[in-house]
C-alpha atoms as a PDB file:
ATOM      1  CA  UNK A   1       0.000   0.000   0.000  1.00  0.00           C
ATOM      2  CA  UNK A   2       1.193   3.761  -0.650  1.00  0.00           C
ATOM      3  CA  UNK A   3       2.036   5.271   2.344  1.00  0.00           C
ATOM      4  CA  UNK A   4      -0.837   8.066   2.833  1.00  0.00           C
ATOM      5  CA  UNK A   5      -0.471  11.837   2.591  1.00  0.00           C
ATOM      6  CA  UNK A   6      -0.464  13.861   5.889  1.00  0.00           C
ATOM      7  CA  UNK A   7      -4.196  14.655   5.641  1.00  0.00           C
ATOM      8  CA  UNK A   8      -5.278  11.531   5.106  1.00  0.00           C
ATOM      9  CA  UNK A   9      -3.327  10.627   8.828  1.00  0.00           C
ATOM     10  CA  UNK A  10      -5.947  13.704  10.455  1.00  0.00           C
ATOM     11  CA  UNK A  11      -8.686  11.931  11.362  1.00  0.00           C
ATOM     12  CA  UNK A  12      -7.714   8.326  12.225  1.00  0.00           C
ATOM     13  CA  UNK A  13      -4.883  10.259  14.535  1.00  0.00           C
ATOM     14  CA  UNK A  14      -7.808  12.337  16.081  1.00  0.00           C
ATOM     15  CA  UNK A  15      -9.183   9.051  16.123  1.00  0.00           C
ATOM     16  CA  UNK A  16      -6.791   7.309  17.867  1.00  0.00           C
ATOM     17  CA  UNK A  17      -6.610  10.002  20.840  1.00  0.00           C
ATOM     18  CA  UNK A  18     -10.066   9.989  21.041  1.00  0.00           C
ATOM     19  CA  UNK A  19      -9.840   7.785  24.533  1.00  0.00           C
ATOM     20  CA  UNK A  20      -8.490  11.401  25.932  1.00  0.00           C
ATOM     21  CA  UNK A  21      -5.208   9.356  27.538  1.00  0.00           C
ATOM     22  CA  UNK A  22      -1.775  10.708  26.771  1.00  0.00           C
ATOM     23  CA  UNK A  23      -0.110   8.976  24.279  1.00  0.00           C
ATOM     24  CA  UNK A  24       3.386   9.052  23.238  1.00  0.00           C
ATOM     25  CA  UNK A  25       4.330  10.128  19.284  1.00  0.00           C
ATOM     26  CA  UNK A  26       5.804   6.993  18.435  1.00  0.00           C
ATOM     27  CA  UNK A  27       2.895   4.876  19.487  1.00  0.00           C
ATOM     28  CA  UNK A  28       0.966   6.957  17.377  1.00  0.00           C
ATOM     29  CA  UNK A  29       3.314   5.946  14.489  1.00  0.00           C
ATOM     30  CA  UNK A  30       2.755   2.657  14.917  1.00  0.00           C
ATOM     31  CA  UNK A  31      -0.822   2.455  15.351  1.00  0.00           C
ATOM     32  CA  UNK A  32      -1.476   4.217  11.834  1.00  0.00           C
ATOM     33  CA  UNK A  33       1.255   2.179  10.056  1.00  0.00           C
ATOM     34  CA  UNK A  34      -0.803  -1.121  11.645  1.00  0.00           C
ATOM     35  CA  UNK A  35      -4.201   0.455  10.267  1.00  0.00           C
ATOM     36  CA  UNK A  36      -2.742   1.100   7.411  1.00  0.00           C
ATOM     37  CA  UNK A  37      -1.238  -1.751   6.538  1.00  0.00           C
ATOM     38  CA  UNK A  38       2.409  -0.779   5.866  1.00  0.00           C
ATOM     39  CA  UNK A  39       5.406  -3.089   4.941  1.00  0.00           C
ATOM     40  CA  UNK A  40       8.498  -2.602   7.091  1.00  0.00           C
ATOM     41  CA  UNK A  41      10.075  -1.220   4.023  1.00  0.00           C
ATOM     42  CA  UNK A  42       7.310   1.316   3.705  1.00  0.00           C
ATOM     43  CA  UNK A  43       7.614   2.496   7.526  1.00  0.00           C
ATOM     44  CA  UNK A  44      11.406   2.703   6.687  1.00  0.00           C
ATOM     45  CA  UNK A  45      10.934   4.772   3.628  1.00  0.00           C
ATOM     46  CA  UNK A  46      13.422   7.787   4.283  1.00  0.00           C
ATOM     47  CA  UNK A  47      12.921  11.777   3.066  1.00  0.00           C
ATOM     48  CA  UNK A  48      15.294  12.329   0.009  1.00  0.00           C
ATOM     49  CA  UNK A  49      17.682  14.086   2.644  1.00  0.00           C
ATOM     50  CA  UNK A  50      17.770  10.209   4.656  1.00  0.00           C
ATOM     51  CA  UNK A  51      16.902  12.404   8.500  1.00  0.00           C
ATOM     52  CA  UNK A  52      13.749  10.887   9.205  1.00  0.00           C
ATOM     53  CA  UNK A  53      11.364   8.230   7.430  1.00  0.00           C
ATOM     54  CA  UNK A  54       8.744   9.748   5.554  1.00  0.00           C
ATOM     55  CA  UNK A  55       5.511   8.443   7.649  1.00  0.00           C
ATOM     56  CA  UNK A  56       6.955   9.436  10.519  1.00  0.00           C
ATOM     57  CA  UNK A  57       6.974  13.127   9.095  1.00  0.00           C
ATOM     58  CA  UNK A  58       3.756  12.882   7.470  1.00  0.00           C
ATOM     59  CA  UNK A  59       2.017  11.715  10.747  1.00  0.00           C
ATOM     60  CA  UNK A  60       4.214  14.670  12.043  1.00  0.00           C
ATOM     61  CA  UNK A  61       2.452  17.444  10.553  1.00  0.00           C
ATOM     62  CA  UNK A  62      -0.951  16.192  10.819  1.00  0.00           C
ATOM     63  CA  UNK A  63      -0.521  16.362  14.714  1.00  0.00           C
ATOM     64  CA  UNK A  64       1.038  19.746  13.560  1.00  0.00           C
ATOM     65  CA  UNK A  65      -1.798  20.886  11.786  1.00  0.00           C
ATOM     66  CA  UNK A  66      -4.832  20.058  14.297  1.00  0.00           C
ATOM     67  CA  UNK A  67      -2.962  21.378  17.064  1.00  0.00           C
ATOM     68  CA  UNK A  68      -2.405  24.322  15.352  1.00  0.00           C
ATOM     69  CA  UNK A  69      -6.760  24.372  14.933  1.00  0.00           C
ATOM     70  CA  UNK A  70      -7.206  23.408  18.640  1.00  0.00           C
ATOM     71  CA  UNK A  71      -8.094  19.344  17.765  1.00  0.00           C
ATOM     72  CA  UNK A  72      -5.130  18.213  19.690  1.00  0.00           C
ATOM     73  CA  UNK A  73      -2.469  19.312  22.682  1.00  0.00           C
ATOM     74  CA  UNK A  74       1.032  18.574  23.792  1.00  0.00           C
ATOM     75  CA  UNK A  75       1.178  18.323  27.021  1.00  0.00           C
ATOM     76  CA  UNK A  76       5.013  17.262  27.315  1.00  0.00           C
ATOM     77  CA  UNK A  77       7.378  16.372  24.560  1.00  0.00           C
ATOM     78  CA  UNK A  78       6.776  13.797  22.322  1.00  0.00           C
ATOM     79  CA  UNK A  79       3.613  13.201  23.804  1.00  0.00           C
ATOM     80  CA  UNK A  80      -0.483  13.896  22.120  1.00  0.00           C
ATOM     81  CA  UNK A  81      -3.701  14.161  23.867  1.00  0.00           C
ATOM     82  CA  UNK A  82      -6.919  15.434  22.129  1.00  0.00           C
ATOM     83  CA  UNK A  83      -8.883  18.525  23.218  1.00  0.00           C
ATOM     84  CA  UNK A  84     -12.460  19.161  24.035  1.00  0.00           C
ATOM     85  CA  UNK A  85     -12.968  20.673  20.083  1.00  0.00           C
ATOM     86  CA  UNK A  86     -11.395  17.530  19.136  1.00  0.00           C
ATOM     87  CA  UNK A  87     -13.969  15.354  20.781  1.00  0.00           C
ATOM     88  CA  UNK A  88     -16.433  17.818  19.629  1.00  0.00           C
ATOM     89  CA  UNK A  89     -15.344  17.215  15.910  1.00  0.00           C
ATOM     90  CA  UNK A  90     -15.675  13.732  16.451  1.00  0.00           C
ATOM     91  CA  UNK A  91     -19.284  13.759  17.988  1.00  0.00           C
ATOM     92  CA  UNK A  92     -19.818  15.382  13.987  1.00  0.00           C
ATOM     93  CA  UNK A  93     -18.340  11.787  12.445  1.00  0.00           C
ATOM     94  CA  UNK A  94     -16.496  14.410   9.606  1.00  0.00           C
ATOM     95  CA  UNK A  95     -15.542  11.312   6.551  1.00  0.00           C
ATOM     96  CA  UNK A  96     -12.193  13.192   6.224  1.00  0.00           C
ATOM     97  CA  UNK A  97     -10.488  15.954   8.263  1.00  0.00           C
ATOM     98  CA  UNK A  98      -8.271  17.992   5.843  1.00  0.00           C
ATOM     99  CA  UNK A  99      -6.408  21.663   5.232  1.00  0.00           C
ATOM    100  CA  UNK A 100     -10.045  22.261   3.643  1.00  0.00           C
ATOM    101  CA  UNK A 101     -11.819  21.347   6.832  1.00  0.00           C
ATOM    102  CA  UNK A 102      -9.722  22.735   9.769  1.00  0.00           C
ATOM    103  CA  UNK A 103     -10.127  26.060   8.052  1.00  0.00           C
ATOM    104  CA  UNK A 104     -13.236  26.543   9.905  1.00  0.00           C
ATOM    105  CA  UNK A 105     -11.193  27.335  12.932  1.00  0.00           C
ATOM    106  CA  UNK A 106      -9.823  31.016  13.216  1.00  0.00           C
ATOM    107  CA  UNK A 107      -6.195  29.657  15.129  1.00  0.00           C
ATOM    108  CA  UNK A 108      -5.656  27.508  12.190  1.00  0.00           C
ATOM    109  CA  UNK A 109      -6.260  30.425   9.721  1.00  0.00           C
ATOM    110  CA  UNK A 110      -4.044  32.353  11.931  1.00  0.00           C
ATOM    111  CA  UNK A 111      -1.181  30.036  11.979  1.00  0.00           C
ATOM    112  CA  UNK A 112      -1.455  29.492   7.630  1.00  0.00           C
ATOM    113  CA  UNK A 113      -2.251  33.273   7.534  1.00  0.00           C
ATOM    114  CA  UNK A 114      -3.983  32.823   4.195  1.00  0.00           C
ATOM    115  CA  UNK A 115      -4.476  35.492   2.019  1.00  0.00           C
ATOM    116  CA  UNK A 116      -4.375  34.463  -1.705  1.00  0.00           C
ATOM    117  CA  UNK A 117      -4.126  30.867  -0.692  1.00  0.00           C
ATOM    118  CA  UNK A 118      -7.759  30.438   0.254  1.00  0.00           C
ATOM    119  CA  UNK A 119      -8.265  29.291  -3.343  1.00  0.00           C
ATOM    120  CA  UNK A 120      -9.339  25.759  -2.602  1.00  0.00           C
ATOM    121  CA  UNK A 121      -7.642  24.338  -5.730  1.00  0.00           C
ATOM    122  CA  UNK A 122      -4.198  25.695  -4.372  1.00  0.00           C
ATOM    123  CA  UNK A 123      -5.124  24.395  -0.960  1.00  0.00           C
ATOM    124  CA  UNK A 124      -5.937  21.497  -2.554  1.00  0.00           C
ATOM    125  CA  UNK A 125      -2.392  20.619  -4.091  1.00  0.00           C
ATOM    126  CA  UNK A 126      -0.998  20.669  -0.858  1.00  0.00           C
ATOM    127  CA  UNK A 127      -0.910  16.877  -0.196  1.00  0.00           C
ATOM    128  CA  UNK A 128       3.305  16.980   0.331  1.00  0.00           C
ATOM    129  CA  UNK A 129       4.389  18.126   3.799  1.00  0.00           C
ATOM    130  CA  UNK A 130       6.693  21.275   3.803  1.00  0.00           C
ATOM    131  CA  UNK A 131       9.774  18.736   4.128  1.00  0.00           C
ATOM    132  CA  UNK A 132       8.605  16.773   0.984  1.00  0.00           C
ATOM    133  CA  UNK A 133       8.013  19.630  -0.979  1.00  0.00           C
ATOM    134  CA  UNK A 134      11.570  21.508  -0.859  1.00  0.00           C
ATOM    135  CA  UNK A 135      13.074  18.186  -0.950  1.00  0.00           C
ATOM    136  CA  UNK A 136      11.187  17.536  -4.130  1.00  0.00           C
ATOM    137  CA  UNK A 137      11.537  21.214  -5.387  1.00  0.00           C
ATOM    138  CA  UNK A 138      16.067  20.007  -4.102  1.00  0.00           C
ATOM    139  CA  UNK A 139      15.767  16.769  -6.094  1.00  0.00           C
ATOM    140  CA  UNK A 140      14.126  18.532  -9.524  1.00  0.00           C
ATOM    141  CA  UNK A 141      16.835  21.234  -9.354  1.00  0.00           C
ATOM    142  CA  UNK A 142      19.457  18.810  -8.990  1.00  0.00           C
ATOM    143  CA  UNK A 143      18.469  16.340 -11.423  1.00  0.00           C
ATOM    144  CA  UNK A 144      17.970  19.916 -14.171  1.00  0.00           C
ATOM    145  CA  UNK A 145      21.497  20.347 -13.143  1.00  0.00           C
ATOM    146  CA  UNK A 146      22.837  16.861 -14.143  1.00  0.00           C
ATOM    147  CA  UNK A 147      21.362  16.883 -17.234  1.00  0.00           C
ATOM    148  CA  UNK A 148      22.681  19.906 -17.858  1.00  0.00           C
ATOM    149  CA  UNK A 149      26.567  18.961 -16.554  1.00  0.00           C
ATOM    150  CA  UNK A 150      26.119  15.797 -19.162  1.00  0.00           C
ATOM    151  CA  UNK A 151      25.254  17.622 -22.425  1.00  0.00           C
ATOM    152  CA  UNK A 152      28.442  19.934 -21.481  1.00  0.00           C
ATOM    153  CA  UNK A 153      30.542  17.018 -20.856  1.00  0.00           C
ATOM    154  CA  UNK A 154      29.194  15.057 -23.879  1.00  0.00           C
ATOM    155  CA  UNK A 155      29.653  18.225 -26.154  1.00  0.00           C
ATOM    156  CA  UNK A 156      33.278  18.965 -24.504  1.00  0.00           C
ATOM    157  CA  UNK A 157      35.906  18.065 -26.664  1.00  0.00           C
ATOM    158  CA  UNK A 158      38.645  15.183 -25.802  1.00  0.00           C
ATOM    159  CA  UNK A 159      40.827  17.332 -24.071  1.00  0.00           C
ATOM    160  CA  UNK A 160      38.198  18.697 -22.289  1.00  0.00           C
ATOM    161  CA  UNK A 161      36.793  14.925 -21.072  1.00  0.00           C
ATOM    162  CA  UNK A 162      40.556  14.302 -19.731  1.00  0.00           C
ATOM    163  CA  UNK A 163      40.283  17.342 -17.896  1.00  0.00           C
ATOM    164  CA  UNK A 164      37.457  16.231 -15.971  1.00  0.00           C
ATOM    165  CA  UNK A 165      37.855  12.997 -15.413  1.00  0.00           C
ATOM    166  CA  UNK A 166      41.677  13.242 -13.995  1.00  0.00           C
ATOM    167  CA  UNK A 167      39.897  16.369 -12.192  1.00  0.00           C
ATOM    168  CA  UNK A 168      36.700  14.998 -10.740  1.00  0.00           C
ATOM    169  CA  UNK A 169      39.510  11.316  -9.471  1.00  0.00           C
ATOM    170  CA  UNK A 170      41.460  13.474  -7.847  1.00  0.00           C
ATOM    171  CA  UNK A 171      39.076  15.129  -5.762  1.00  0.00           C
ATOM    172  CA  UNK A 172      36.997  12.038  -4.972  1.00  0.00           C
ATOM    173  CA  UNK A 173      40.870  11.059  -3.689  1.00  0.00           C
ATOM    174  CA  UNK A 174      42.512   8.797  -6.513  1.00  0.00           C
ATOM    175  CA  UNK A 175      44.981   9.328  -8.533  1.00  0.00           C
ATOM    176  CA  UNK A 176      47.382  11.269  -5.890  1.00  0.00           C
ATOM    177  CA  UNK A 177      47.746  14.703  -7.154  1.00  0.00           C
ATOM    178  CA  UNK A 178      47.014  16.769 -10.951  1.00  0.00           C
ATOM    179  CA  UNK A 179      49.683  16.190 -11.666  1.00  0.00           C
ATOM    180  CA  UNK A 180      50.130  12.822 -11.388  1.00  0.00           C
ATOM    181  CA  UNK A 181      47.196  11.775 -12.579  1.00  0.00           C
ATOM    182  CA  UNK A 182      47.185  13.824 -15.393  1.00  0.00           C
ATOM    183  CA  UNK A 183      50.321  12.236 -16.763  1.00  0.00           C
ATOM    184  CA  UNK A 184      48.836   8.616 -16.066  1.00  0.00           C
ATOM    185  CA  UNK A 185      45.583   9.043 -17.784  1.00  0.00           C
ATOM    186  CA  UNK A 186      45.585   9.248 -21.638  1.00  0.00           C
ATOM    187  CA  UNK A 187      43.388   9.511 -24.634  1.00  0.00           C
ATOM    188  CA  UNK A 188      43.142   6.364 -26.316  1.00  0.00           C
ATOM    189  CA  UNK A 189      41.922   7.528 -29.759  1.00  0.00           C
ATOM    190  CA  UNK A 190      38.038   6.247 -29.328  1.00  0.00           C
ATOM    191  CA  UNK A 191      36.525   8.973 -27.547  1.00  0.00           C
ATOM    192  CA  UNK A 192      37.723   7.787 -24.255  1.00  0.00           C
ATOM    193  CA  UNK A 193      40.940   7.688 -21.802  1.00  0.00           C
ATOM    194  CA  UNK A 194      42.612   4.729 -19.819  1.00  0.00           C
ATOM    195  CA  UNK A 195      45.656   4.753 -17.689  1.00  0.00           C
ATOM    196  CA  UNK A 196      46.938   3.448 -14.099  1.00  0.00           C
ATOM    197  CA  UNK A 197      46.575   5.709 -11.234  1.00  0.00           C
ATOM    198  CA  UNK A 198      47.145   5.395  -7.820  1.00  0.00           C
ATOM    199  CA  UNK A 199      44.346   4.449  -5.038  1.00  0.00           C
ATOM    200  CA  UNK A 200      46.853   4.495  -1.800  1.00  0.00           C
ATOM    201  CA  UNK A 201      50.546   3.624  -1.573  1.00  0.00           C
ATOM    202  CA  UNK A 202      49.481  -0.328  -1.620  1.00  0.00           C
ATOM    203  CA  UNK A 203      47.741  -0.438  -4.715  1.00  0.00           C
ATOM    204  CA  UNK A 204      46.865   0.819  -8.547  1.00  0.00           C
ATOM    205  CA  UNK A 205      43.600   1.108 -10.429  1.00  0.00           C
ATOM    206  CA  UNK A 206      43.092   1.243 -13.533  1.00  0.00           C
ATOM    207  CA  UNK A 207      40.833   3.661 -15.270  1.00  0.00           C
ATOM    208  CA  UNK A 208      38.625   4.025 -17.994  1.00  0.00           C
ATOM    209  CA  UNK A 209      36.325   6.370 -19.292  1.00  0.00           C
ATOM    210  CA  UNK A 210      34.267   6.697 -22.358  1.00  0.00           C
ATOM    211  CA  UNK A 211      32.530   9.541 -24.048  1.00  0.00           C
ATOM    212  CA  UNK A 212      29.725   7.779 -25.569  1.00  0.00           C
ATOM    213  CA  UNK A 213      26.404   7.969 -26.293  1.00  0.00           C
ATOM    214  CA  UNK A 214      25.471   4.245 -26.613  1.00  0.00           C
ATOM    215  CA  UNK A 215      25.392   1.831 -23.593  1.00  0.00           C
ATOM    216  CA  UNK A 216      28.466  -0.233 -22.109  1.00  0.00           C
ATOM    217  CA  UNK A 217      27.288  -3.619 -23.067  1.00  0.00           C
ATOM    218  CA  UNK A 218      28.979  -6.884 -21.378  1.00  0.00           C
ATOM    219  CA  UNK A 219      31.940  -7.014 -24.289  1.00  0.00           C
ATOM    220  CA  UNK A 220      33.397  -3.894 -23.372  1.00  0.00           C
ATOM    221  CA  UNK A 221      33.179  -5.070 -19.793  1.00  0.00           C
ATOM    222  CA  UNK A 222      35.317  -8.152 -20.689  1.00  0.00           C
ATOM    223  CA  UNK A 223      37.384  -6.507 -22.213  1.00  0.00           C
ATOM    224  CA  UNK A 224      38.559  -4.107 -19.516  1.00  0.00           C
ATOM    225  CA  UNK A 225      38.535  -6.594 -17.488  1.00  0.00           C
ATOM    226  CA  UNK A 226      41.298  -8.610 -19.356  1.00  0.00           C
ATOM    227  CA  UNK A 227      42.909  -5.300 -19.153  1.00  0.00           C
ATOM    228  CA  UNK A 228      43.039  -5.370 -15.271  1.00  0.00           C
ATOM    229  CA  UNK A 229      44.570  -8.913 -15.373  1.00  0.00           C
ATOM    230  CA  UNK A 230      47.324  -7.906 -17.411  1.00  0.00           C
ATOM    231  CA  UNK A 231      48.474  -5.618 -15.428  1.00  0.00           C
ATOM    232  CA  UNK A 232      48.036  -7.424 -11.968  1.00  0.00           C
ATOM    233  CA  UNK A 233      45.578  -4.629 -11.072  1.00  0.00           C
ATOM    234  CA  UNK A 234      43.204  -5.215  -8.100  1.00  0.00           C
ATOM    235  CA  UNK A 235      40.595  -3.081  -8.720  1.00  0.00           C
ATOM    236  CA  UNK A 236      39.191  -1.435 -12.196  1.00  0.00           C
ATOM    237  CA  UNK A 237      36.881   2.218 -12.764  1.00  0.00           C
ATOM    238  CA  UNK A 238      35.103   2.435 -15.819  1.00  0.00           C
ATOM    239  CA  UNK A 239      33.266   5.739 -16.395  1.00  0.00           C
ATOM    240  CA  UNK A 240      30.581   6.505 -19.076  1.00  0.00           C
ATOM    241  CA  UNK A 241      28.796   9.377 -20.279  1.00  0.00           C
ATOM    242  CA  UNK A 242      26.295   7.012 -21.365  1.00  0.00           C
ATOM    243  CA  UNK A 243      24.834   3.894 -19.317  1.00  0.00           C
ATOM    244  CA  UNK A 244      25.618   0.246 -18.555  1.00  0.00           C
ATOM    245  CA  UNK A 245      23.535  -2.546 -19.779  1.00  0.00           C
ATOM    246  CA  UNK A 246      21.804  -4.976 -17.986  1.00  0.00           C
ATOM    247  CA  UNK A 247      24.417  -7.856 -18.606  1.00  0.00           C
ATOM    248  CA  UNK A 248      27.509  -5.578 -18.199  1.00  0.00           C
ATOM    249  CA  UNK A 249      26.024  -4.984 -14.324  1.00  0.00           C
ATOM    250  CA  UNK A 250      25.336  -8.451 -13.638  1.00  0.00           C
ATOM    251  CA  UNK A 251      28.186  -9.559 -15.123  1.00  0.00           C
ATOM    252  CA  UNK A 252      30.686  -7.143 -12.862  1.00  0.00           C
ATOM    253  CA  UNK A 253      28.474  -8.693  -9.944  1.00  0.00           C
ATOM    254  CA  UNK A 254      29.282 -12.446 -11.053  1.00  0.00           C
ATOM    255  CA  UNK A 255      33.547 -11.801 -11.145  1.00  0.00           C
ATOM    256  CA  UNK A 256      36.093 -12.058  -8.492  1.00  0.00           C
ATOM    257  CA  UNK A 257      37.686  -9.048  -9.710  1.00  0.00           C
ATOM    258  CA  UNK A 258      36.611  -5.484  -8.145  1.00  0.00           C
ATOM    259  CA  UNK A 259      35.058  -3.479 -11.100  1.00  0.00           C
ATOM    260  CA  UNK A 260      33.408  -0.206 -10.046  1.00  0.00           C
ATOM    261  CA  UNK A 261      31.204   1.106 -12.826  1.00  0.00           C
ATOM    262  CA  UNK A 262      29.923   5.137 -13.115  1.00  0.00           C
ATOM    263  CA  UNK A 263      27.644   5.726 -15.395  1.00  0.00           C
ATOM    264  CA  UNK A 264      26.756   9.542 -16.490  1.00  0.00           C
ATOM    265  CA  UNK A 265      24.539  10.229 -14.535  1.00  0.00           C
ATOM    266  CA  UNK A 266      26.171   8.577 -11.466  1.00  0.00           C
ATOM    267  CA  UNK A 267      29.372  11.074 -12.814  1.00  0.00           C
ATOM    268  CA  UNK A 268      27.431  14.365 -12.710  1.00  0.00           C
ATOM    269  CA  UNK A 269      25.830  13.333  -9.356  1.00  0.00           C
ATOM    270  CA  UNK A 270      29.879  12.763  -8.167  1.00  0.00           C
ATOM    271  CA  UNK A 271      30.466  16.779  -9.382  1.00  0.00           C
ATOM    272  CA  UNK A 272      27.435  17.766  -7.997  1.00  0.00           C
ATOM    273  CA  UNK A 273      28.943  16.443  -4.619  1.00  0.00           C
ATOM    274  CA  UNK A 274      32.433  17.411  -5.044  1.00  0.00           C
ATOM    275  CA  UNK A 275      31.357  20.998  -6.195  1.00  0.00           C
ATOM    276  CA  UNK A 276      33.263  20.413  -9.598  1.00  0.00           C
ATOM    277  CA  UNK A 277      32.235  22.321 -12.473  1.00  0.00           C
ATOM    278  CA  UNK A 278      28.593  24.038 -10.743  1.00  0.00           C
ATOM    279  CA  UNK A 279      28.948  26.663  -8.184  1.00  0.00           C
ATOM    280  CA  UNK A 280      26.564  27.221  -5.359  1.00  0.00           C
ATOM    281  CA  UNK A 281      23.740  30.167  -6.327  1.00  0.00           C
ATOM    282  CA  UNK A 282      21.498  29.983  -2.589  1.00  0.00           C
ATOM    283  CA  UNK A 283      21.828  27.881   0.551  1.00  0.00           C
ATOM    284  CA  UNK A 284      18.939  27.304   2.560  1.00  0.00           C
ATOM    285  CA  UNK A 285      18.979  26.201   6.215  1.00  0.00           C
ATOM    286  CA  UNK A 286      16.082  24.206   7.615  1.00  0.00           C
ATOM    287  CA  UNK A 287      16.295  24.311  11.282  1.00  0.00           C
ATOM    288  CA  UNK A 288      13.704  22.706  14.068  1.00  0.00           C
ATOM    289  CA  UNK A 289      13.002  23.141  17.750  1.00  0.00           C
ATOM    290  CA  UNK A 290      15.786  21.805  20.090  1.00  0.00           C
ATOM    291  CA  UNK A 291      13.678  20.202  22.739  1.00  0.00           C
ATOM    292  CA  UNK A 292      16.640  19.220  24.647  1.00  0.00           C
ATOM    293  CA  UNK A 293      17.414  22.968  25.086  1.00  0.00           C
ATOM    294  CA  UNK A 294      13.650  23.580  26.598  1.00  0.00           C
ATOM    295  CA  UNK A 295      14.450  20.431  28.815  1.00  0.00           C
ATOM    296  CA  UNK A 296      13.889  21.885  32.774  1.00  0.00           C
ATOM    297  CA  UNK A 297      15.810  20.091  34.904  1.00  0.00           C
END
């Protein structure tokens, strides 16, 4: 089952306080996840960012929300209770409690302060919590970004490629320094570069890297691969601008010998990360309450 949007969660967490007792956060978690009938894998389901599992923050901001219109109460932290209005609501058997319905209730107006957004179709949209929507908005800029980074590095010419490859090794920490790996890497006449470079003082890798636009099938795989034999190496790279197929993956998954394969868009995500060739425009900070700070002791 598809774990459910935060307003979905209102009403059978109302619901589930509705006995008036205190009840702890992550008991509520687990109640809904039981009535919903989530998978382990679904209740581990982490935010794009990997800081909290996504039900958790969905059920989150729907105890967010009706405390914020008066439905529920936190007496101490991490802990829920429901209110007289929320037993009220309840005595009205509402089929669904949404953004749409809590509007009745002037402290939830307050706390959205809607102006402009009291168009219901806008209010409607909102099914994301705030989390999963500048995560999403992250994850669509990022993903514009690495298409763009590939159609500069497919349109880049060889010397170009070399550049960023022996680049982009160096600061993920092979190849020792520019130097040295720019004299070990070299064009090799088909659009790509191959050389030895160094991993740590124990050890050499051996590199590849193709500027293509068709997939890595399971022959060119073999063949590097014979490659790495040759020369007694223990481990193998092989970069693409393209993809891998299916039988080049499982085949690098079958051998003994260590082959680690980056395909382009694995490559871009790598310069993303190692701030090579994008530079940062805005930085946003998402910060939360530290409860441990309000802690009395």
């Amino acid at each position: 089952m598809a774990i459910p949007d935060y307003q979905t969660l209102m009403l059978p967490l109302l619901e589930y306080a509705s006995d008036g007792k205190d009840h702890t956060f992550q008991d509520a978690v687990q109640y809904l996840a039981g009535q919903f009938k989530l998978s382990d894998a679904e209740q581990r389901e982490l935010l794009p960012s990997g800081q909290q599992p996504i039900f958790n923050n969905r059920v989150g901001w729907a105890r967010t929300y009706m405390k914020k219109a008066g439905l529920l109460e936190t007496p101490k932290r991490a802990v829920l209770r429901i209110t007289k209005r929320g037993q009220e609501v309840l005595t009205r058997k509402p089929p669904r409690i949404d953004v749409n319905y809590l509007e009745q209730f002037p402290e939830f107006i307050e706390f959205r302060n809607l102006k402009h957004e009291r168009d219901q179709q806008m209010v409607a949209v909102l099914k994301d919590t705030p989390e999963e929507l500048l995560e999403s908005a992250h994850f669509n800029l990022r993903q514009g970004l690495v298409n763009d980074l590939l159609d500069q590095i497919r349109g880049s010419s060889p010397q170009m490629f070399e550049k960023i490859v022996v680049q982009l090794l160096v600061t993920m920490g092979y190849g020792g320094s520019l130097k040295d790996a720019g004299q070990a890497v070299g064009k090799t006449g088909d659009e790509g570069i191959d050389g030895i470079i160094k991993e740590d003082r124990l050890g050499l890798d051996i590199i590849q890297a193709k500027r293509w636009a068709n997939t890595v099938g399971r022959p060119d795989i073999q063949k590097f691969v014979g490659a790495l034999q040759g020369q007694r190496a223990r481990k193998g790279i092989f970069i693409t601008t393209s993809n891998f197929s299916k039988d080049a993956n499982e085949y690098v998954g079958k051998i003994d010998t260590k082959i680690v394969l980056v395909d382009g868009d694995q490559m871009a995500q790598y310069m993303i990360d190692n701030n090579l060739g994008v530079t940062l425009v805005a930085n946003y900070a998402v910060k939360r309450i530290d409860s441990d700070f309000f802690t009395e002791e």
